[in-house]
C-alpha atoms as a PDB file:
ATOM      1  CA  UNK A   1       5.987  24.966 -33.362  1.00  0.00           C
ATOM      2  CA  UNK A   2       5.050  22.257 -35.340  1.00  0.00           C
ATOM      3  CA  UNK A   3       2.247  19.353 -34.383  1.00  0.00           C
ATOM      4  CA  UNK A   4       4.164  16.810 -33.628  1.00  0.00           C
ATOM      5  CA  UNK A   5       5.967  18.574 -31.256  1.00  0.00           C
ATOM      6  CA  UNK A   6       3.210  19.801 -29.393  1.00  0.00           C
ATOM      7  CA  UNK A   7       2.456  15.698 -27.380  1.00  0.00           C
ATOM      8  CA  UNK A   8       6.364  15.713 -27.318  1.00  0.00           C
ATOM      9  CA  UNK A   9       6.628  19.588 -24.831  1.00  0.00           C
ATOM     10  CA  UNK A  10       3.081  17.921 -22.855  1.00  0.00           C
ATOM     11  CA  UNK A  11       5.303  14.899 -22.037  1.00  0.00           C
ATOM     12  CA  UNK A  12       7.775  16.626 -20.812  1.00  0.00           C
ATOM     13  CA  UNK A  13       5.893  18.508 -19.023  1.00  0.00           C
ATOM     14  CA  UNK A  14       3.873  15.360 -17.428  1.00  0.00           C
ATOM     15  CA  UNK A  15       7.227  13.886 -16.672  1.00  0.00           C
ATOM     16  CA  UNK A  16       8.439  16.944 -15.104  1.00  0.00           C
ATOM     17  CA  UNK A  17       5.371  17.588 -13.005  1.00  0.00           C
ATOM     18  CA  UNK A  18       5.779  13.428 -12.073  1.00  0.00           C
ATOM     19  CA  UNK A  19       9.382  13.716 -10.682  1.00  0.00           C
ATOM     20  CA  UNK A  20       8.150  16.998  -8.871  1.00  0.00           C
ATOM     21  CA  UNK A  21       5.504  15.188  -7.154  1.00  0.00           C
ATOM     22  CA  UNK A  22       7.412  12.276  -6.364  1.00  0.00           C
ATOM     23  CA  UNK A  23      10.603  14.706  -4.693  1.00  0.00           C
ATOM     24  CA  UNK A  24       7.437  16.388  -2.668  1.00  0.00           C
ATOM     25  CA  UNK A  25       6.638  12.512  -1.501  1.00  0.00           C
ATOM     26  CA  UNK A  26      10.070  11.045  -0.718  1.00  0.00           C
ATOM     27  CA  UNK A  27      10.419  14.573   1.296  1.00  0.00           C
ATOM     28  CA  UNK A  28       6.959  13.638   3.317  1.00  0.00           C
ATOM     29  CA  UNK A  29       8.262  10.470   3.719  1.00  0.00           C
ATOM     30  CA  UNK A  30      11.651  10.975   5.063  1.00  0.00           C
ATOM     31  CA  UNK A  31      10.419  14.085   7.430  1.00  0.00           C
ATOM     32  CA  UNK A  32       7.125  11.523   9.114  1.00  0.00           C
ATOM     33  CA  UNK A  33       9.904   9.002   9.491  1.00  0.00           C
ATOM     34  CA  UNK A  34      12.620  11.640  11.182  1.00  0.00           C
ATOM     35  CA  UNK A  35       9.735  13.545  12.861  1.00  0.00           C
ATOM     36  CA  UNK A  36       6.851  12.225  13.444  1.00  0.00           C
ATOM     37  CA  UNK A  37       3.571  13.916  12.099  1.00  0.00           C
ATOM     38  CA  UNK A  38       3.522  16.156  14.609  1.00  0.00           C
ATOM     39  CA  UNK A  39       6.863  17.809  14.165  1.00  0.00           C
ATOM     40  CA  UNK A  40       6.563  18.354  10.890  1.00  0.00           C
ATOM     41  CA  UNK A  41       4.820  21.133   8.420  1.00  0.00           C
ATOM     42  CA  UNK A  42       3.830  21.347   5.318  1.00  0.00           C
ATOM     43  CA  UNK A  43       5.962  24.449   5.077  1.00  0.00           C
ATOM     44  CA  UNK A  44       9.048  21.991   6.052  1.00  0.00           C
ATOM     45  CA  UNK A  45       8.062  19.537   3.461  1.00  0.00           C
ATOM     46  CA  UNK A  46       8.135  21.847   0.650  1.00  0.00           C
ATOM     47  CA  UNK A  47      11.910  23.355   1.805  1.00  0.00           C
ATOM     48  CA  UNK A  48      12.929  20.003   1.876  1.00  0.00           C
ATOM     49  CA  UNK A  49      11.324  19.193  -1.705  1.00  0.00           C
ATOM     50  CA  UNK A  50      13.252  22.527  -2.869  1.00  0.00           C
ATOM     51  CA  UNK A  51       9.562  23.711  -4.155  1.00  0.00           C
ATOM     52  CA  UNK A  52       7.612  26.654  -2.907  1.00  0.00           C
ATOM     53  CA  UNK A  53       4.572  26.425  -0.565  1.00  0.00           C
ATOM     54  CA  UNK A  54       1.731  27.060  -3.364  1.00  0.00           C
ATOM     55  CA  UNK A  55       3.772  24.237  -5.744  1.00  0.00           C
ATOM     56  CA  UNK A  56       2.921  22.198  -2.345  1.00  0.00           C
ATOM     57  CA  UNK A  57      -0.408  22.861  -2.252  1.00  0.00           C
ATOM     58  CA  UNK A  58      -1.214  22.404  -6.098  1.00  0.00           C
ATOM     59  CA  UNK A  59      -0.210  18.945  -5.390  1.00  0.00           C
ATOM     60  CA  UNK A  60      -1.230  18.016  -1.177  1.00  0.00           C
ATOM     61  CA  UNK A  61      -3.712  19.686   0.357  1.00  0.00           C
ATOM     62  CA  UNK A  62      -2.279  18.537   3.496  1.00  0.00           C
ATOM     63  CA  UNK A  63       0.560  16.980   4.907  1.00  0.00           C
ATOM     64  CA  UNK A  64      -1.185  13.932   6.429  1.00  0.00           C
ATOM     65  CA  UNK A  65      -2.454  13.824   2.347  1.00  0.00           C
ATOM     66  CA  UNK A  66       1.409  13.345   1.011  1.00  0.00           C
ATOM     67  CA  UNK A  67       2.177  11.243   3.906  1.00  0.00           C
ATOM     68  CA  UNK A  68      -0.759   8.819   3.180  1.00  0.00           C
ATOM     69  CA  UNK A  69       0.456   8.990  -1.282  1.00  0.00           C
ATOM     70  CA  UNK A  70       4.419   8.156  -0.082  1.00  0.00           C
ATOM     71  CA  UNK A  71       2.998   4.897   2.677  1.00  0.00           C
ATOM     72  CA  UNK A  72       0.433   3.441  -0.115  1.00  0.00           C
ATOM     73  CA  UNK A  73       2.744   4.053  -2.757  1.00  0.00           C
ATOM     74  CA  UNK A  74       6.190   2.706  -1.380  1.00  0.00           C
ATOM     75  CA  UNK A  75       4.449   0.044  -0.029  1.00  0.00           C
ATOM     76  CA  UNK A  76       2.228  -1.207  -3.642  1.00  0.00           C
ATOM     77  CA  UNK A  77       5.486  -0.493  -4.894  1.00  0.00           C
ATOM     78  CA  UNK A  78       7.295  -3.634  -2.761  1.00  0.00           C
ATOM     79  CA  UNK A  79       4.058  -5.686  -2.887  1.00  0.00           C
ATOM     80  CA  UNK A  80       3.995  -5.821  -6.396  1.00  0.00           C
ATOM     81  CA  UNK A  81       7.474  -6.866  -6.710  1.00  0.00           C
ATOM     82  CA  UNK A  82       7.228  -9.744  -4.109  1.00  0.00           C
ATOM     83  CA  UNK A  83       4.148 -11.340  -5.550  1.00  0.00           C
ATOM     84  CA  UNK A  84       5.540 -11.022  -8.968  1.00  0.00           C
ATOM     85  CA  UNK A  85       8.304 -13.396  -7.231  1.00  0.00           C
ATOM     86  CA  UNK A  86       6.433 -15.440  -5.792  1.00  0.00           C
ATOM     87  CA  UNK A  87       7.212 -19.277  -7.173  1.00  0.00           C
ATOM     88  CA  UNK A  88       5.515 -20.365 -10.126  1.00  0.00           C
ATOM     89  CA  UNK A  89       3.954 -23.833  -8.169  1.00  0.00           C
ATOM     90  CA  UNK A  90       1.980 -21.816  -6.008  1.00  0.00           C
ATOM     91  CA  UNK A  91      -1.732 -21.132  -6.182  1.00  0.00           C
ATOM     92  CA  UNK A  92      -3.327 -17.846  -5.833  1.00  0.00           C
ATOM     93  CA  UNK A  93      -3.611 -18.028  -2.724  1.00  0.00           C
ATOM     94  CA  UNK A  94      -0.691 -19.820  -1.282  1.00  0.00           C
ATOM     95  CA  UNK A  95       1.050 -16.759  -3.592  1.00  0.00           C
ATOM     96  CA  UNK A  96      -0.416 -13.991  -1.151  1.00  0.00           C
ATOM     97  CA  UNK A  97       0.565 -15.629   1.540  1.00  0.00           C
ATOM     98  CA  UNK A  98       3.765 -16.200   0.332  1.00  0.00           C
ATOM     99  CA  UNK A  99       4.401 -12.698  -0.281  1.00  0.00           C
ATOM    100  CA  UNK A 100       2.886 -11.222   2.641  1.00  0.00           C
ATOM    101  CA  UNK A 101       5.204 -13.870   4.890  1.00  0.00           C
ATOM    102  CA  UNK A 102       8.090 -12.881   2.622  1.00  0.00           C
ATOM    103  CA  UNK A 103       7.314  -8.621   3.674  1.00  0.00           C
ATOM    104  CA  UNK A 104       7.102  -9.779   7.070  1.00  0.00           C
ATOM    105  CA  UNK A 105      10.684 -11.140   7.404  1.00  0.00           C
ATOM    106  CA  UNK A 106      12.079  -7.886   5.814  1.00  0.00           C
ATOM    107  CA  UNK A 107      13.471  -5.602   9.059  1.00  0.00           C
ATOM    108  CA  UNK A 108      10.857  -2.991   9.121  1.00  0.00           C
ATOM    109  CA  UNK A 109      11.634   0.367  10.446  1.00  0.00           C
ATOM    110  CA  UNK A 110       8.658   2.145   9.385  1.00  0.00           C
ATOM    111  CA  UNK A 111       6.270   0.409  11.976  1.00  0.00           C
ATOM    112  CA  UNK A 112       5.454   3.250  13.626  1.00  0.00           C
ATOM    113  CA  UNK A 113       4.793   4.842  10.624  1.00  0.00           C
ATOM    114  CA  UNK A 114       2.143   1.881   9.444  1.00  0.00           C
ATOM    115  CA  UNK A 115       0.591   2.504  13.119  1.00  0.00           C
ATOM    116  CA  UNK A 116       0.415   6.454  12.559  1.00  0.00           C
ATOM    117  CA  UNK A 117      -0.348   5.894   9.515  1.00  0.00           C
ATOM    118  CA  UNK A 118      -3.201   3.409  10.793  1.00  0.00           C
ATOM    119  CA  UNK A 119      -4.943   6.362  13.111  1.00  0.00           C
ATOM    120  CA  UNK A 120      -4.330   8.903  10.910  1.00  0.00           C
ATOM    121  CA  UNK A 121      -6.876   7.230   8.558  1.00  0.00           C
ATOM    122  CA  UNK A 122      -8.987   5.684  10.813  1.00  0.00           C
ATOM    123  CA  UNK A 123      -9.993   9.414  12.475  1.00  0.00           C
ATOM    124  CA  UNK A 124     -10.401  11.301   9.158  1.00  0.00           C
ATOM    125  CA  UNK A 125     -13.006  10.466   6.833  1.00  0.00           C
ATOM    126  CA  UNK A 126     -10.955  12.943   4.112  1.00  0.00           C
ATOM    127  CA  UNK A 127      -7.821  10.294   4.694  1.00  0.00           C
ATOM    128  CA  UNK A 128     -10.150   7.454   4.517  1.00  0.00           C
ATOM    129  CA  UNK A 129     -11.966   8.285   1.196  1.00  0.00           C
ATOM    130  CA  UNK A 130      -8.362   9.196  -0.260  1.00  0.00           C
ATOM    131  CA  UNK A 131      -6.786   5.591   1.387  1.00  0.00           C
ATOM    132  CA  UNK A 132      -9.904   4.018  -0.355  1.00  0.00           C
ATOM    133  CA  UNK A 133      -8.170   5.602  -3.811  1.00  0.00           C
ATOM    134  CA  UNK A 134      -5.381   3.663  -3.368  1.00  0.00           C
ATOM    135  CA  UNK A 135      -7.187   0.328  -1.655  1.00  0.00           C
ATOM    136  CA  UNK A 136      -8.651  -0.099  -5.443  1.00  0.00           C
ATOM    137  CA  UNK A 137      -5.394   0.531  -6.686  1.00  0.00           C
ATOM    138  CA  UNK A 138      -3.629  -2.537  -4.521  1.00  0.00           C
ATOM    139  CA  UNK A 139      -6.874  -4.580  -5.182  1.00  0.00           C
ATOM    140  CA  UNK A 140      -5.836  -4.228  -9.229  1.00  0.00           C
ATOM    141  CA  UNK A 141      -2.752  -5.136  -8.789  1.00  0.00           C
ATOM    142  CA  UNK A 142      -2.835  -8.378  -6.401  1.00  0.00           C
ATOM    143  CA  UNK A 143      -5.796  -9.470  -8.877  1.00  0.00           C
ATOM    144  CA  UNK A 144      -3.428  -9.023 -12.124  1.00  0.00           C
ATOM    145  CA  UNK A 145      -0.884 -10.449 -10.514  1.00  0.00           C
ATOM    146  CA  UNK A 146      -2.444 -13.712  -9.591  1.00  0.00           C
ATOM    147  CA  UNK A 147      -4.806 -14.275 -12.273  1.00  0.00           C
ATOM    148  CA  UNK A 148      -2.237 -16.328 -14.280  1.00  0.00           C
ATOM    149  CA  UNK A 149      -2.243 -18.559 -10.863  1.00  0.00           C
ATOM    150  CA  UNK A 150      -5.862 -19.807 -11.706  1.00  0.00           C
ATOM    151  CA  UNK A 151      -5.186 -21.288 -14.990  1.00  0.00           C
ATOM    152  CA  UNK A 152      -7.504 -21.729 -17.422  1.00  0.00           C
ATOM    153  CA  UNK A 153     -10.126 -18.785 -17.271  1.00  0.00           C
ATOM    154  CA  UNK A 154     -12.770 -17.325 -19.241  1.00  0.00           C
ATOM    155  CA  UNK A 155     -12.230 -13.342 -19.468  1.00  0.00           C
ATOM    156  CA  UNK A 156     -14.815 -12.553 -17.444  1.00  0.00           C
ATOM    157  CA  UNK A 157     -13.605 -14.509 -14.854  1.00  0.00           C
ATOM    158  CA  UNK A 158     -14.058 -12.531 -11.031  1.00  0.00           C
ATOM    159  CA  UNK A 159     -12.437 -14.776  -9.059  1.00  0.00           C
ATOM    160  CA  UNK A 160      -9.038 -12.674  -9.365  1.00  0.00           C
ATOM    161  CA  UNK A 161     -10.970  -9.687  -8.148  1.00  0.00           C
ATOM    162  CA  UNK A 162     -12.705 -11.502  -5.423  1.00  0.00           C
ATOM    163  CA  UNK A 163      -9.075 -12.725  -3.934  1.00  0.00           C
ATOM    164  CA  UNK A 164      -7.652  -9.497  -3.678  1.00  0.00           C
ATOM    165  CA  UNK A 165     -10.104  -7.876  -2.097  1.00  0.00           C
ATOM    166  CA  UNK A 166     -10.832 -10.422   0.399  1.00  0.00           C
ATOM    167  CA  UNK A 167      -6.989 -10.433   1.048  1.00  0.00           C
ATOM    168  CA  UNK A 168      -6.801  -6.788   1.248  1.00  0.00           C
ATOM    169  CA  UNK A 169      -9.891  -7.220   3.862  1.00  0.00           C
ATOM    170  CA  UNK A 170      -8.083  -9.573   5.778  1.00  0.00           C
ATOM    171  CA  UNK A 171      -4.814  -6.970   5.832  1.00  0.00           C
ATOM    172  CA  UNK A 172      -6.242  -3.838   6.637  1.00  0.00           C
ATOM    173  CA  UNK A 173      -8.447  -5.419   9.686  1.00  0.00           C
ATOM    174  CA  UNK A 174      -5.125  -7.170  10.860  1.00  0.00           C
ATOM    175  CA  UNK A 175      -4.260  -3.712  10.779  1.00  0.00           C
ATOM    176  CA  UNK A 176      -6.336  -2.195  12.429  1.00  0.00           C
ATOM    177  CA  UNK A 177      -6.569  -3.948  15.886  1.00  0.00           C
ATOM    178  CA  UNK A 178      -2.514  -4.198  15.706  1.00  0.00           C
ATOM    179  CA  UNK A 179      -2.852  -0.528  15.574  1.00  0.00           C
ATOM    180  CA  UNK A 180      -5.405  -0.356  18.431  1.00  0.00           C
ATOM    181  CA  UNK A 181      -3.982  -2.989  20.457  1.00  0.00           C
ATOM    182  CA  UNK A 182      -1.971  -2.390  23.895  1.00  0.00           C
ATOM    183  CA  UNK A 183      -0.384  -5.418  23.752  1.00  0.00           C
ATOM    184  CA  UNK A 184       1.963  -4.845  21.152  1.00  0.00           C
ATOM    185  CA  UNK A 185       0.888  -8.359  18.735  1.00  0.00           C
ATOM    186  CA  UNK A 186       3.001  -9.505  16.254  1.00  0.00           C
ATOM    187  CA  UNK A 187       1.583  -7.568  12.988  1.00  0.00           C
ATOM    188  CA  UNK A 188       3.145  -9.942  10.079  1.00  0.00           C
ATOM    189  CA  UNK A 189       1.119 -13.263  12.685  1.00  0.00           C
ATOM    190  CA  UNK A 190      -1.997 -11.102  12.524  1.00  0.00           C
ATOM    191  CA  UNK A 191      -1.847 -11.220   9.277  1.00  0.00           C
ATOM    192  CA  UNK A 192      -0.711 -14.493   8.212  1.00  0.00           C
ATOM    193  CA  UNK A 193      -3.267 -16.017  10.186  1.00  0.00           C
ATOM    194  CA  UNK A 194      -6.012 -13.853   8.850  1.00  0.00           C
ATOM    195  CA  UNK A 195      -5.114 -15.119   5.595  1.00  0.00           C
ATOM    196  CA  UNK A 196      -5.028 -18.760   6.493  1.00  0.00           C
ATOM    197  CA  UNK A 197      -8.690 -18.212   7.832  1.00  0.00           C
ATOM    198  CA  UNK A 198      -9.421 -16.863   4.469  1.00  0.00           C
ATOM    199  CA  UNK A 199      -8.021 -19.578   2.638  1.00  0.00           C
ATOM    200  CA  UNK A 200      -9.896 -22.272   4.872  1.00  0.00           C
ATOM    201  CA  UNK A 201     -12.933 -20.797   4.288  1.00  0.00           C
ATOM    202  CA  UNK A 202     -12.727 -19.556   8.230  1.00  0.00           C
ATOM    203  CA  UNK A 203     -13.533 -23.343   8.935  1.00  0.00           C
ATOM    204  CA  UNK A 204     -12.342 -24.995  12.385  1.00  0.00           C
ATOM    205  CA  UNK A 205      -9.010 -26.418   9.969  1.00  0.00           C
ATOM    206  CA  UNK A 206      -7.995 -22.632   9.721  1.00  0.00           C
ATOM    207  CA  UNK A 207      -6.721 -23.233  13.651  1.00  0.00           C
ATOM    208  CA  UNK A 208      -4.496 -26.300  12.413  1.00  0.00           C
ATOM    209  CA  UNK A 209      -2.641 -24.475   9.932  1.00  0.00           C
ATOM    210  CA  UNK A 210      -2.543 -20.906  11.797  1.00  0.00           C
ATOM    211  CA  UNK A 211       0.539 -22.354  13.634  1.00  0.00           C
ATOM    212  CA  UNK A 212       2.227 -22.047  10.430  1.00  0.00           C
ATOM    213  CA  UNK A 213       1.888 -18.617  10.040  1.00  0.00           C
END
């Protein structure tokens, strides 16, 4: 075999190994939704992948594992794409909200699946440390995405950084008590209003404007 086909058979072999793990998601994924994580196995995920149980486990070591990869995933996936949409007069901030009040008026039939998905994380501190993976990898992405927003910047500018995580702050407490609550509150209002707080500096004006969400 000759060098420079050596990087070429690894690539393939990345890709390959890529496309497995995704089939192992989508199959996590469509079995939580059909299921519920209590009716399903990691055995079932992998017959529904087509891949044996070991290939499974080289990739999950659980099934609440692959179900928590296919949520963040799917939905960084559709975040990305809104706030890359989002129109060009905006601000940074009036861009998150945009997008996160565009998401909202999408029909969402995975809502029980954000609330499972919710407790599952909140009651494992092995879900929580791998949900924390991906809450840098959202936090990335908002900030590239709305650092153009801020105009002129120096390179070293933070405050890109500083938005997303305070908007993925806002979001994940909005969240939370949505998950815990009895009542049964509006999720896409909790979090609108969260991030009208955060964009009025949680001042008394916040209250004005949280009609609008």
């Amino acid at each position: 075999m000759s060098p420079a086909a050596i990087p070429q058979a690894s690539s393939l072999r990345d890709r390959n190994k890529r496309r497995l793990r995704q089939r192992i998601v989508q199959s996590a994924m469509a079995l939580v939704g059909a299921r519920g994580l209590a009716g399903m196995t990691a055995d079932a995920i992998a017959a529904d992948a087509e891949v044996g149980r070991a290939t499974f486990f080289r990739y999950f070591d659980s099934k609440e594992a692959a179900v928590i990869v296919g949520f963040y995933e799917q939905r960084l996936t559709a975040l990305v794409e809104v706030l890359d949409a989002a129109p060009a007069g905006l601000g940074p901030m009036d861009a998150v909200i945009w997008t996160f009040r565009q998401l909202g008026q999408r029909p969402d039939r995975q809502l029980k699946l954000v609330r499972l998905h919710a407790r599952m994380v909140t009651s494992s501190p092995v879900l929580r440390a791998r949900a924390f993976e991906f809450h840098s990898r959202y936090e990335q992405a908002i900030a590239n995405a709305v650092a153009a927003r801020f105009g002129r910047r120096r390179a070293d500018d933070i405050r890109p950084r500083l938005l997303a995580a305070a908007a993925l702050a806002v979001v994940q407490a909005s969240i939370e008590t949505w998950a815990e609550s009895k009542d049964n509150p509006d999720l896409t209002a909790l979090v609108l209003a969260g991030l009208e707080h955060l964009k009025a500096g949680f001042s008394p004006r916040a209250d004005a404007v949280k009609a609008r969400a």
